[in-house]
C-alpha atoms as a PDB file:
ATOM      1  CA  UNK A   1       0.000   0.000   0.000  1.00  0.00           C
ATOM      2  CA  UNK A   2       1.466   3.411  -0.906  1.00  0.00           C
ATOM      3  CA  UNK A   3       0.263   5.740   1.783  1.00  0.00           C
ATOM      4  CA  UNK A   4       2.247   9.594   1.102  1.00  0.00           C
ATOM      5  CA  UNK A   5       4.153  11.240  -1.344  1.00  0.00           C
ATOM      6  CA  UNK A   6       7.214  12.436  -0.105  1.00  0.00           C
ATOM      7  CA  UNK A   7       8.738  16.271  -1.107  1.00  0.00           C
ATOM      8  CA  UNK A   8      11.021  18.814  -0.615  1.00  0.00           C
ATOM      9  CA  UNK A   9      10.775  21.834  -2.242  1.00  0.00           C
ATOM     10  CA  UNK A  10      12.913  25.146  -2.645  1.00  0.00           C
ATOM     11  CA  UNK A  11      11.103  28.439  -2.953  1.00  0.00           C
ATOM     12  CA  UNK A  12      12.491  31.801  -4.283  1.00  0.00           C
ATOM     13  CA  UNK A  13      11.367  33.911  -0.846  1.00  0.00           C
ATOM     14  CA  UNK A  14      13.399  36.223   1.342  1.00  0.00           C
ATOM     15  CA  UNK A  15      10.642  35.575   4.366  1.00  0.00           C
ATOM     16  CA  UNK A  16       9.045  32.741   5.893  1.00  0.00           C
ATOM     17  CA  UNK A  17       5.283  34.419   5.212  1.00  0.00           C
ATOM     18  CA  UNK A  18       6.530  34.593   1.544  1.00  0.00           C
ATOM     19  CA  UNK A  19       7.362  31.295   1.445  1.00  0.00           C
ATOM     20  CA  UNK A  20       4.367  30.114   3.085  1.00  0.00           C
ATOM     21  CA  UNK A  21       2.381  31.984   0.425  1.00  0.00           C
ATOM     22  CA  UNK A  22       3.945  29.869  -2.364  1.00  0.00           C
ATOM     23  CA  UNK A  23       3.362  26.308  -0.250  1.00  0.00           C
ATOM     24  CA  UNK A  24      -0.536  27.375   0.031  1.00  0.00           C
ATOM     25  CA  UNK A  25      -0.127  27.428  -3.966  1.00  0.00           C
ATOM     26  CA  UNK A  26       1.298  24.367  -4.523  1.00  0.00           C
ATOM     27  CA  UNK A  27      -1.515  22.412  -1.646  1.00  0.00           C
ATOM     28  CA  UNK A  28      -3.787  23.076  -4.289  1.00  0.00           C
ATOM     29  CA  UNK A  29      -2.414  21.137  -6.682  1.00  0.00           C
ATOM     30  CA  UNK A  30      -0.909  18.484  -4.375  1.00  0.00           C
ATOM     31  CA  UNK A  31      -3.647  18.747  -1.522  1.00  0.00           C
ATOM     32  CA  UNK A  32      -2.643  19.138   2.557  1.00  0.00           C
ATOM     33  CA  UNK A  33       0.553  18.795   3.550  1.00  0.00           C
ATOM     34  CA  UNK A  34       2.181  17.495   6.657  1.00  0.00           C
ATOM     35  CA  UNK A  35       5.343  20.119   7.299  1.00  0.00           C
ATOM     36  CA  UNK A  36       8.700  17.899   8.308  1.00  0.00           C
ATOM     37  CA  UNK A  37      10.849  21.219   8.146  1.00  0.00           C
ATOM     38  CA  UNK A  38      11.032  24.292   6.507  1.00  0.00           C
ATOM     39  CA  UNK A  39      13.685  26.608   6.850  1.00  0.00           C
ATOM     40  CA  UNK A  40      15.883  29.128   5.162  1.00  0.00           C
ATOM     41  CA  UNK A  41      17.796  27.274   2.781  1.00  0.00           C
ATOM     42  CA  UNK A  42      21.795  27.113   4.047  1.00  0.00           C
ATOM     43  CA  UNK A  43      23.419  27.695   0.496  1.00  0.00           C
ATOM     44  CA  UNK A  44      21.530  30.498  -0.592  1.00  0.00           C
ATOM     45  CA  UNK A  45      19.398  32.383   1.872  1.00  0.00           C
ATOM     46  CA  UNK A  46      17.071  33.656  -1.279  1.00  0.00           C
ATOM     47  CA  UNK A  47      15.457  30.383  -0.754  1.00  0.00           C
ATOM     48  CA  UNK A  48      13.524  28.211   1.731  1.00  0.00           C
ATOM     49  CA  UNK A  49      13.823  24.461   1.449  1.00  0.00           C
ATOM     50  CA  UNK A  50      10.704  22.763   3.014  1.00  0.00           C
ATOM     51  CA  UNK A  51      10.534  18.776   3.330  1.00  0.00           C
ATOM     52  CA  UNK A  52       6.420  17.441   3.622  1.00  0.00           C
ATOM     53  CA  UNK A  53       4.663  15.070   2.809  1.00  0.00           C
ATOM     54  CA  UNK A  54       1.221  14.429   1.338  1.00  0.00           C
ATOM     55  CA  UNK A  55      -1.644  11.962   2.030  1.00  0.00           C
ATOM     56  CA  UNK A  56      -1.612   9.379  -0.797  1.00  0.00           C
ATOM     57  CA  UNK A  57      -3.322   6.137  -0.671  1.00  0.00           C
ATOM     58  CA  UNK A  58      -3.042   3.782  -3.609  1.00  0.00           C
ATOM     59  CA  UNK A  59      -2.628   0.279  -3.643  1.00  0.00           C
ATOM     60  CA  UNK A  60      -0.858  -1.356  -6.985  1.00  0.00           C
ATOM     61  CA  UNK A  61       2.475   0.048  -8.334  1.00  0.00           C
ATOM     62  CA  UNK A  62       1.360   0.824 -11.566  1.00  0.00           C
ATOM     63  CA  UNK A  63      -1.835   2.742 -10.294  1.00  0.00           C
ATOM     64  CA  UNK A  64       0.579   4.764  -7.819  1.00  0.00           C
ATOM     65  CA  UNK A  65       2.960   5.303 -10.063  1.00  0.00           C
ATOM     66  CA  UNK A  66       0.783   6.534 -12.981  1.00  0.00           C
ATOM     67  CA  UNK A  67      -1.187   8.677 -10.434  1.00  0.00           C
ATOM     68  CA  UNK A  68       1.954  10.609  -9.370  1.00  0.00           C
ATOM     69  CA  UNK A  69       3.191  11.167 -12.607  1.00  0.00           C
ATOM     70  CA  UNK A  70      -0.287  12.820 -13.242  1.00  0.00           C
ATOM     71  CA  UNK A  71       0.156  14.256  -9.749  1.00  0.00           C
ATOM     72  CA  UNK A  72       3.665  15.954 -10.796  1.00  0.00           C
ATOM     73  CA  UNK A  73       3.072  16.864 -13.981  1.00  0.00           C
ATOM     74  CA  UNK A  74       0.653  19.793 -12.712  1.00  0.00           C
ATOM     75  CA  UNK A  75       3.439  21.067 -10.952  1.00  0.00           C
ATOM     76  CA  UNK A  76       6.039  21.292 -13.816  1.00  0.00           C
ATOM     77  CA  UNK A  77       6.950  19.267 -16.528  1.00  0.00           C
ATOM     78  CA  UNK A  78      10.430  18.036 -17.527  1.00  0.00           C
ATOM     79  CA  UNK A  79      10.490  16.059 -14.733  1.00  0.00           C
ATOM     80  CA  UNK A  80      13.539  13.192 -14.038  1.00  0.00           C
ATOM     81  CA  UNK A  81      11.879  10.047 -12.813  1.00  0.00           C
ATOM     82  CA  UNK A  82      14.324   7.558 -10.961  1.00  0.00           C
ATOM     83  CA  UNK A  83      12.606   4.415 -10.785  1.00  0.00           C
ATOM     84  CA  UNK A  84      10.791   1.901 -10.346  1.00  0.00           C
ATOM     85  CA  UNK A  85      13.004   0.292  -8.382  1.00  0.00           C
ATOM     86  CA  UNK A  86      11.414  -3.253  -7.465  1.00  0.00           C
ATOM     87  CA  UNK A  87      12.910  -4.708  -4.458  1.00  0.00           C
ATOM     88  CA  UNK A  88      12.144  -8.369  -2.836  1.00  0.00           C
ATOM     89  CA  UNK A  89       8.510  -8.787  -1.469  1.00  0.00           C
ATOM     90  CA  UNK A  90       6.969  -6.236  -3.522  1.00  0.00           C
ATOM     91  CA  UNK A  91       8.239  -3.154  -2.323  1.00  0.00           C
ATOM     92  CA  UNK A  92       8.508  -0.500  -5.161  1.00  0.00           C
ATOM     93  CA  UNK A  93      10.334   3.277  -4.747  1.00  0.00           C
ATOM     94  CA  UNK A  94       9.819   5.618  -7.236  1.00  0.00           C
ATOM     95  CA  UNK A  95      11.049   9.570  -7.210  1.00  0.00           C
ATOM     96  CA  UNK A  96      11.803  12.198  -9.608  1.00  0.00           C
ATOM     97  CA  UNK A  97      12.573  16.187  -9.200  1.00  0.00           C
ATOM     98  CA  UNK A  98      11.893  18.688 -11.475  1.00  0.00           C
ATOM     99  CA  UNK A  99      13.849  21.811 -12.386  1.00  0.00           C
ATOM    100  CA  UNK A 100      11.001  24.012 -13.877  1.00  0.00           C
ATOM    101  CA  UNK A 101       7.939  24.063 -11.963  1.00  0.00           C
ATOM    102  CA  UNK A 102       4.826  26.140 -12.886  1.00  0.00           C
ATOM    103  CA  UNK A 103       3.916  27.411  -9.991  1.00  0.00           C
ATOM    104  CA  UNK A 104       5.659  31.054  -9.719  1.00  0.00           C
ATOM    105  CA  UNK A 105       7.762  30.894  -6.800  1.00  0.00           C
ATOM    106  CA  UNK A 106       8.865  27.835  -6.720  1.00  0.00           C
ATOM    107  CA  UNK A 107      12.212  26.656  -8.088  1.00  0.00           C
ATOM    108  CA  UNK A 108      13.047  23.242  -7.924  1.00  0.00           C
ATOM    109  CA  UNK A 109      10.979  20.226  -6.422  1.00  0.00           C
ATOM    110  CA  UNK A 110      11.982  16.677  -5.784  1.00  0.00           C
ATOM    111  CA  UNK A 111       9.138  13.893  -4.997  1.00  0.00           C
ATOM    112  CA  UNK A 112       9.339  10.315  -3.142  1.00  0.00           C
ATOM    113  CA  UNK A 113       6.638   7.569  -3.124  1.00  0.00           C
ATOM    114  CA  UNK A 114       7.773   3.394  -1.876  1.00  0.00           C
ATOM    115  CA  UNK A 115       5.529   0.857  -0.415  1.00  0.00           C
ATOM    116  CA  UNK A 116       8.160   0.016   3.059  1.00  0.00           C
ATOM    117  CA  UNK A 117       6.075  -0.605   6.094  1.00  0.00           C
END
């Protein structure tokens, strides 16, 4: 069973509230997200990198993977898709990031989905 999408994303803000502003965009597409941290990026303080996660519940690999793509692909396109990887006892991981998102704001994105329990 595939339960959450995994993400981390890097926004183009100089403030937390600015920031914030551009996540509330991107729930829209992706729906609620759980906040695991978000804070001023350390390389460039221009940005914030925030790590979530997103309710996701799917249960073949094909139908999660297929729905994600769809997922993604209203956030930017040109995404690179690592994956499937198929591992022993049917556990599947599949991720991709994406270097020219849609949403204005937002600069890069990566995305994680697997079946471990």
């Amino acid at each position: 069973m595939f339960e959450t999408v995994g993400w981390r994303f890097y926004i183009n803000a100089k403030t937390k509230d600015k920031a914030q502003n551009v996540l509330t965009r991107i729930e829209k597409v992706v729906g609620r997200l759980t906040i695991i941290s978000f804070e001023q990026y350390w390389k460039d303080k221009s940005q914030f990198e925030i790590e979530c996660k997103s309710s996701f519940q799917e249960n073949g690999p094909e139908k999660a993977i297929f729905k994600v793509l769809v997922l993604v692909n209203q956030l930017g396109h040109e995404i690179d898709v690592m994956g499937p990887l198929l591992y022993e006892n049917g556990q599947v991981e599949f991720s991709g990031n994406c270097s020219r998102p849609f949403i204005v704001g937002l600069n890069w994105f990566h995305f994680y989905v697997d079946n471990f329990m």
